[in-house]
Each structure stands twice: as C-alpha cells, then as structure tokens.
C-alpha atoms as a PDB file:
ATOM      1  CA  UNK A   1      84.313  21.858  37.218  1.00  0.00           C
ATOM      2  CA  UNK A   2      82.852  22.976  33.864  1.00  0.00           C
ATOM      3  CA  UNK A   3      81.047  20.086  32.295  1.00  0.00           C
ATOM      4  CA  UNK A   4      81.236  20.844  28.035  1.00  0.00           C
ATOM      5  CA  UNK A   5      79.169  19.709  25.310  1.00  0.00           C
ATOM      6  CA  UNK A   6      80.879  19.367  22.061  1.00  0.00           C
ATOM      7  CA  UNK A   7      79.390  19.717  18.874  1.00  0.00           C
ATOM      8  CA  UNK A   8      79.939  16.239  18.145  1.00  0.00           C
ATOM      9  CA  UNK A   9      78.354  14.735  20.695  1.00  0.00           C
ATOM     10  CA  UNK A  10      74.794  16.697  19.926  1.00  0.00           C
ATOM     11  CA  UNK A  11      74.939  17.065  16.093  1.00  0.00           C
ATOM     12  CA  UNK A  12      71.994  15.039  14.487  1.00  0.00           C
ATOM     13  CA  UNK A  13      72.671  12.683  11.864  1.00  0.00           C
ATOM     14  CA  UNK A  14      70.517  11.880   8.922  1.00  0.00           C
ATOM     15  CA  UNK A  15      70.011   7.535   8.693  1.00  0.00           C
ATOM     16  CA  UNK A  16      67.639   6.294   5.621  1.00  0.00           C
ATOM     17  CA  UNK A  17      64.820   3.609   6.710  1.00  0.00           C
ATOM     18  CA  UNK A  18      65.929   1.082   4.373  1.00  0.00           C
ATOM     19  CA  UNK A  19      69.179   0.780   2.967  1.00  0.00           C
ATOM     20  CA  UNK A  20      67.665  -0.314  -0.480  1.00  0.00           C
ATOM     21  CA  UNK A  21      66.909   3.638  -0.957  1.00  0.00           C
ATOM     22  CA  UNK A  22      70.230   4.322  -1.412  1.00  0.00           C
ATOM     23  CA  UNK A  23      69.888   3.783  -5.281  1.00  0.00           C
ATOM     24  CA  UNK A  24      73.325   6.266  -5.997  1.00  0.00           C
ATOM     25  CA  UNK A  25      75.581   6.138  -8.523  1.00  0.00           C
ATOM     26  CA  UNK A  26      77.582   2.604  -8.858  1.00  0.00           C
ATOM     27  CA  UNK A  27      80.281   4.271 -11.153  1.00  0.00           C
ATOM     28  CA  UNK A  28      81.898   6.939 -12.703  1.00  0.00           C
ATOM     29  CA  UNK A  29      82.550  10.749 -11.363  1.00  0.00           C
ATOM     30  CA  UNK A  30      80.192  12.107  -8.697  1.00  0.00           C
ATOM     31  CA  UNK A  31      80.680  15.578  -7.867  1.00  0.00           C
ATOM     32  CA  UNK A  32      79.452  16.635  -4.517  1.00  0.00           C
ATOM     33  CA  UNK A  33      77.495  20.421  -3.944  1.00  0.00           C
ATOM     34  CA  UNK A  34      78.939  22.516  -1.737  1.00  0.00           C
ATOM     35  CA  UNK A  35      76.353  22.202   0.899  1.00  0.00           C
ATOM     36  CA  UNK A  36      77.976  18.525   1.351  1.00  0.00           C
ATOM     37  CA  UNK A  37      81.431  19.142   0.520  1.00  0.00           C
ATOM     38  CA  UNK A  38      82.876  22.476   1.043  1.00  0.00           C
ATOM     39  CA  UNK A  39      86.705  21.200   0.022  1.00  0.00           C
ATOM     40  CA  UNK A  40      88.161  22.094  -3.255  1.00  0.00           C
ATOM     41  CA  UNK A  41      88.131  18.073  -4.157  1.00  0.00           C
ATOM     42  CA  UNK A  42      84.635  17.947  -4.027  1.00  0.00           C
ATOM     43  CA  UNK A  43      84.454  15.335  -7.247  1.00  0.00           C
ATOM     44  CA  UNK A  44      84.781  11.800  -6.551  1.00  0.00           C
ATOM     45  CA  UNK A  45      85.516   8.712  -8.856  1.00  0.00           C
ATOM     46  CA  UNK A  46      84.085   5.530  -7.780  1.00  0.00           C
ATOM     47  CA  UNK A  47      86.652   3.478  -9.132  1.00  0.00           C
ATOM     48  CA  UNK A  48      89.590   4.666  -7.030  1.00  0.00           C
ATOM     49  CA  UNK A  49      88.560   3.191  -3.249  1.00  0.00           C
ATOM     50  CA  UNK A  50      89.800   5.783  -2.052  1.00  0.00           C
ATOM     51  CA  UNK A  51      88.047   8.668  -3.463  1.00  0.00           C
ATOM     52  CA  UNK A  52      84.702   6.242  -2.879  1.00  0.00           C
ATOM     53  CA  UNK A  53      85.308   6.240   0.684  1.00  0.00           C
ATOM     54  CA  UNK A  54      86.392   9.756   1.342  1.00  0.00           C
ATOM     55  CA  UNK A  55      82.949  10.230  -0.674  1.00  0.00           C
ATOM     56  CA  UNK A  56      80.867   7.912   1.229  1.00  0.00           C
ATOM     57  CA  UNK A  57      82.289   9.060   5.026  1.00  0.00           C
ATOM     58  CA  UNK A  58      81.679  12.784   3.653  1.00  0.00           C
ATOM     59  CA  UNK A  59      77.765  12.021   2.347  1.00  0.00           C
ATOM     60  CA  UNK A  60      77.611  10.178   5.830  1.00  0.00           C
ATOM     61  CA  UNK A  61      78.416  12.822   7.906  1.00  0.00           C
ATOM     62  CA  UNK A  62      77.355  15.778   6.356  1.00  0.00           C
ATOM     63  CA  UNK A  63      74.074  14.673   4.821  1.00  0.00           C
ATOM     64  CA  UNK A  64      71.373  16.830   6.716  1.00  0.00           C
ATOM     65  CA  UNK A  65      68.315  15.381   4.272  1.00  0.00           C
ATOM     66  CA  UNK A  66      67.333  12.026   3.013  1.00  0.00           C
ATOM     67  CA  UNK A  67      67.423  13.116  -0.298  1.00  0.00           C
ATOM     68  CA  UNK A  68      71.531  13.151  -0.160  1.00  0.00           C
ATOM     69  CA  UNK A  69      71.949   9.783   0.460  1.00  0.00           C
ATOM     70  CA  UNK A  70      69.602   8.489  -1.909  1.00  0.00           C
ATOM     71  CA  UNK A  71      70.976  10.806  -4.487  1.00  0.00           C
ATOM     72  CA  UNK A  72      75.008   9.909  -3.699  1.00  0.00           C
ATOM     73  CA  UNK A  73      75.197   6.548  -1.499  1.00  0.00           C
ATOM     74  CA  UNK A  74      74.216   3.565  -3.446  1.00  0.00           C
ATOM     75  CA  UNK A  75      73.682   0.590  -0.608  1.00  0.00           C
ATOM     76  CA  UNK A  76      75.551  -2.308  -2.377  1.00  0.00           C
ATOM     77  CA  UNK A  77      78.573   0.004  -2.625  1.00  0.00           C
ATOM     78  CA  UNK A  78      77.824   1.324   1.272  1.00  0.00           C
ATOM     79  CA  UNK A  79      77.823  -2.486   2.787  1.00  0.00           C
ATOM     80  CA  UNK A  80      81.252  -3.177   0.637  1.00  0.00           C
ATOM     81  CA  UNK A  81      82.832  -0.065   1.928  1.00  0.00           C
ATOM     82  CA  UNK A  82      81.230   0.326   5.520  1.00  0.00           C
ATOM     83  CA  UNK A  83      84.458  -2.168   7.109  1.00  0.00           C
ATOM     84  CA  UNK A  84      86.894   0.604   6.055  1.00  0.00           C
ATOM     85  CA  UNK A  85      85.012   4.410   6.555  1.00  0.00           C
ATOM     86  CA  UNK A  86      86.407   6.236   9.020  1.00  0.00           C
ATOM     87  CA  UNK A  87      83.133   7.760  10.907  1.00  0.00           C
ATOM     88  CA  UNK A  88      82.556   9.488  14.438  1.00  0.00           C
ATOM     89  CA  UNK A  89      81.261   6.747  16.650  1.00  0.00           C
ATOM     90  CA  UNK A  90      78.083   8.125  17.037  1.00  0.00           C
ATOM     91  CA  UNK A  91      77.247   8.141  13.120  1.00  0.00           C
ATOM     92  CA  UNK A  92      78.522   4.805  13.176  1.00  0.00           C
ATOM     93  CA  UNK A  93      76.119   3.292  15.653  1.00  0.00           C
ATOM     94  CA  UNK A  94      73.192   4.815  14.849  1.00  0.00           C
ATOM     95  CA  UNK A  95      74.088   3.480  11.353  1.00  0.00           C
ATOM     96  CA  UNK A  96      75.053   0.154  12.743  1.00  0.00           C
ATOM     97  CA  UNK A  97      72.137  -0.060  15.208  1.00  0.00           C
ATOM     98  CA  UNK A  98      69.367   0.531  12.650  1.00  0.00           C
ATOM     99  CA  UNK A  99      70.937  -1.775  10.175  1.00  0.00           C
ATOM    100  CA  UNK A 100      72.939  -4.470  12.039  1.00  0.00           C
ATOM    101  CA  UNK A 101      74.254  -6.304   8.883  1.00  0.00           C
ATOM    102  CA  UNK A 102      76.376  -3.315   8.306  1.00  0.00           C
ATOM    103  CA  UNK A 103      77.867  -3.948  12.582  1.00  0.00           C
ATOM    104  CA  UNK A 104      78.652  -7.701  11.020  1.00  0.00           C
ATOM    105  CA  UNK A 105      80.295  -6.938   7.968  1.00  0.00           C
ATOM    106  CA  UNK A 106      82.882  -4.169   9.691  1.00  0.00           C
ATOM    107  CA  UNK A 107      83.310  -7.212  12.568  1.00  0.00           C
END
C-alpha cells in the first residue's frame, strides 16, 4: 500500500514570538497583496466579522514571513476572533501550543 504525504500535512507555517507584535490595523479597509490573497475579494473591512475573519484565517495560513502578520493581524483583534477561524489543525496547534491563552479562549 502507497503511504501519501499531502501538502497539508508538510507545509510550514509562519507563528510570531509574541503575540504583542501583531500591531495590525484595528479598523477600517485592509487590502491584502496578492502574494497573500490571490482571490478577487482580496480587501477586507474590519467592521463586518465576517470579512475580519476570512482576513485573519487567510493572513494565518498563507503568511510565509513575519512581516505579514505584524503588518495585517493586530493581536487584540486575533484573541477576540481566534474561537471562530476556521484553520487546518496543524496551524491551529502550533498557534495554540506556542500561545496557550489563545487554546483557552476557543475552549
């Protein structure tokens, strides 16, 4: 029997040290590059949940430098919304296991 890897199971995810980095936008429109957010939505207003999650669970995801999720994830914002972003369980625990407050919040 062939034994498969998927690309989800290998891809690396990019996790700040601290979440007080994440000094992002609180309000207004963000509009995500390309690089991040190759859909044609790709702008994002932070007062509609929605659009601040599908933001949040894309920067999560796709984020392959630091400097993305300081520059769209703001950390008060993140530990609100963490409870109700849909993430691959692998970004969510090495999220979760790095900062555990996050783990008791979506409890």
């Amino acid at each position: 029997m062939e034994t498969r890897v998927r690309y989800a199971e290998i891809r690396p995810y990019t996790v700040p040290a601290t979440l007080a980095e994440l000094a992002g936008p609180t309000g207004g429109v963000v509009v995500l590059p390309t690089a991040l957010d190759w859909t044609p939505k790709k702008s994002y207003d932070l007062a509609d949940d929605v659009d601040l999650r599908m933001l949040y669970e894309t920067v999560i995801r796709e984020a392959m430098h630091i400097e993305d999720l300081r520059t769209f994830l703001n950390a008060r914002l993140l530990a609100e919304a963490w409870p109700r972003l849909w993430l691959p369980l692998r970004v969510r625990g090495a999220w979760e296991s790095r900062f555990p407050g996050l783990a008791k919040a979506a409890a």
